[in-house]
C-alpha atoms as a PDB file:
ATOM      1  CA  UNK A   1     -23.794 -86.828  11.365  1.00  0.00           C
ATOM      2  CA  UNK A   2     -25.160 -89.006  13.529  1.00  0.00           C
ATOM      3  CA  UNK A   3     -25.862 -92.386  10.802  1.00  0.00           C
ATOM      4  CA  UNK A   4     -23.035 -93.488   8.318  1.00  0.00           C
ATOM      5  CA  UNK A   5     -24.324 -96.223   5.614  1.00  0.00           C
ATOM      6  CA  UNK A   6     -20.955 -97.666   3.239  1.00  0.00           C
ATOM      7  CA  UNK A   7     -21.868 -99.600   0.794  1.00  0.00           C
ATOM      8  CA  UNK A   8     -20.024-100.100  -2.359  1.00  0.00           C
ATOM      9  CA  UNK A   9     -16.653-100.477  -3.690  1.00  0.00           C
ATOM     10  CA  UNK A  10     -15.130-102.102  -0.629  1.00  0.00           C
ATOM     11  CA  UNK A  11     -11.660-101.363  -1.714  1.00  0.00           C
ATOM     12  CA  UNK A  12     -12.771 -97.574  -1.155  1.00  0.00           C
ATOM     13  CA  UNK A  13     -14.465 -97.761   2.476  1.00  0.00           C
ATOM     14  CA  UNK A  14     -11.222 -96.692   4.431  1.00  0.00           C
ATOM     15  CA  UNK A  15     -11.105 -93.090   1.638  1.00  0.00           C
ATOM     16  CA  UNK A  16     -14.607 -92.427   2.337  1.00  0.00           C
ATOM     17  CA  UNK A  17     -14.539 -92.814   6.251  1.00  0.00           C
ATOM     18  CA  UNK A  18     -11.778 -90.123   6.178  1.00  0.00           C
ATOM     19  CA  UNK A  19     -13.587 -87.890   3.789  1.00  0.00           C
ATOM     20  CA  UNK A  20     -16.446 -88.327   6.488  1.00  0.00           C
ATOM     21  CA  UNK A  21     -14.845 -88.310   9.445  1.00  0.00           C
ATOM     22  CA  UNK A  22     -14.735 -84.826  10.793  1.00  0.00           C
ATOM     23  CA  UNK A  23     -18.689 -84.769  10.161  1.00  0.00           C
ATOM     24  CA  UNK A  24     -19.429 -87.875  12.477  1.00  0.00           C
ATOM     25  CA  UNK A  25     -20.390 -86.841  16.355  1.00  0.00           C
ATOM     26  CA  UNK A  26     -19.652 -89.836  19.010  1.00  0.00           C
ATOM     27  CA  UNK A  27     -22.087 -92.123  19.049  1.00  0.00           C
ATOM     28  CA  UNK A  28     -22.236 -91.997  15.297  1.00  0.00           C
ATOM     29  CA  UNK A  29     -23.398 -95.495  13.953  1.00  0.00           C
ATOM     30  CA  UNK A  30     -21.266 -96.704  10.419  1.00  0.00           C
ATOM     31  CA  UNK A  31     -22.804 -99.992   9.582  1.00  0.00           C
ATOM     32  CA  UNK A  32     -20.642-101.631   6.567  1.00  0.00           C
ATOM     33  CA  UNK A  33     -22.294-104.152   3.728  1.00  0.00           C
ATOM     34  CA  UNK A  34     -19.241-106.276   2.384  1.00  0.00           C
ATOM     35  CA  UNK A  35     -16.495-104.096   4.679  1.00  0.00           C
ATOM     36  CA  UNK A  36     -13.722-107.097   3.379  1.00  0.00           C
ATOM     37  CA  UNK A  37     -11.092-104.640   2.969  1.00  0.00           C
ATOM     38  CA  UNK A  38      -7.715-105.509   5.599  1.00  0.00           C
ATOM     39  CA  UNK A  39      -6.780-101.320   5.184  1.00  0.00           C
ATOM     40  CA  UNK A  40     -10.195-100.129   6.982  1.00  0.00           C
ATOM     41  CA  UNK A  41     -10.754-103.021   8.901  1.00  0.00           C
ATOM     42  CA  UNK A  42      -7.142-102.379  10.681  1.00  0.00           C
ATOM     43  CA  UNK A  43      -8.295 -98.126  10.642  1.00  0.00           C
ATOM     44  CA  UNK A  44     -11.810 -98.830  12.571  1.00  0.00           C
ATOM     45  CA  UNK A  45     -11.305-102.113  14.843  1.00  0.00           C
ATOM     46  CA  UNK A  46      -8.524-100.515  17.330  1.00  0.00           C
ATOM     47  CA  UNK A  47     -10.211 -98.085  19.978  1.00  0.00           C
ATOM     48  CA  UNK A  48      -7.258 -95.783  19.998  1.00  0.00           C
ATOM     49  CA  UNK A  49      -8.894 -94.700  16.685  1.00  0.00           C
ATOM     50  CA  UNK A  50     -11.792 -93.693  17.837  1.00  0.00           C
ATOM     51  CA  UNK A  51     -14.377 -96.619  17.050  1.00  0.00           C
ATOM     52  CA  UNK A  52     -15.682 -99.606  18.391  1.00  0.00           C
ATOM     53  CA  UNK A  53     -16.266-102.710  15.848  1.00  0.00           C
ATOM     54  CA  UNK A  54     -18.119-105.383  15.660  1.00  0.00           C
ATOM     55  CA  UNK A  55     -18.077-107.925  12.565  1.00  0.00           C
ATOM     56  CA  UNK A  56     -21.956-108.793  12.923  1.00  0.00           C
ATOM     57  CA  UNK A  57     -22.950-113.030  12.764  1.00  0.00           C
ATOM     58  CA  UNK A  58     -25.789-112.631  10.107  1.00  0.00           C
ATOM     59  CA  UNK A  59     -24.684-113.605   6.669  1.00  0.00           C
ATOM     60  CA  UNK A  60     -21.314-114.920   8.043  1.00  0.00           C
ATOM     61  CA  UNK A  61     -18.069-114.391   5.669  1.00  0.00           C
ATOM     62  CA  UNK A  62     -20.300-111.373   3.581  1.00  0.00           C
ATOM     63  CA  UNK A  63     -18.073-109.429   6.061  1.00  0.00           C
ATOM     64  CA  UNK A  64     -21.024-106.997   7.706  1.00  0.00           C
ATOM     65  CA  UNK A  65     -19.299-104.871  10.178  1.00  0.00           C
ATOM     66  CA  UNK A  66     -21.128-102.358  12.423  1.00  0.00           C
ATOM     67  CA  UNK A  67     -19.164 -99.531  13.693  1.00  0.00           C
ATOM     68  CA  UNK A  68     -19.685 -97.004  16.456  1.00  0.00           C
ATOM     69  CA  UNK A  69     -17.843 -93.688  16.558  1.00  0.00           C
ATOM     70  CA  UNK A  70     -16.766 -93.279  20.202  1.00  0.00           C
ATOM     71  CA  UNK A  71     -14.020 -90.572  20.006  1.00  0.00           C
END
């Protein structure tokens, strides 16, 4: 899977990346509408985990966050 769109129930990101994760390839793109939750912020922002993050400027405090599978 090479594109990843989560947007929802915020409190459920972090389930649904791990029910997805064995599907994404590096590279994989996971942009996040609303991604306010402190569980799957702390999963995806360390790059021992195997993403990059970046908590975009537009719409500041709506907590966009674009993610990049790298491992």
């Amino acid at each position: 899977m090479a594109l990843a769109l989560i947007n929802g129930a915020w409190t459920l990101y972090l389930s649904v990346r791990k029910l997805i994760e064995t599907h994404l390839r590096s590279g994989a793109t996971i942009p996040g509408e609303n991604a306010l939750a402190h569980d799957y912020l702390a999963y995806v922002r360390p790059p021992a985990n195997g993403y990059i993050a970046y908590t975009l400027s537009a719409d500041v405090g709506r907590g966009n966050e674009f993610v990049v599978r790298v491992g």
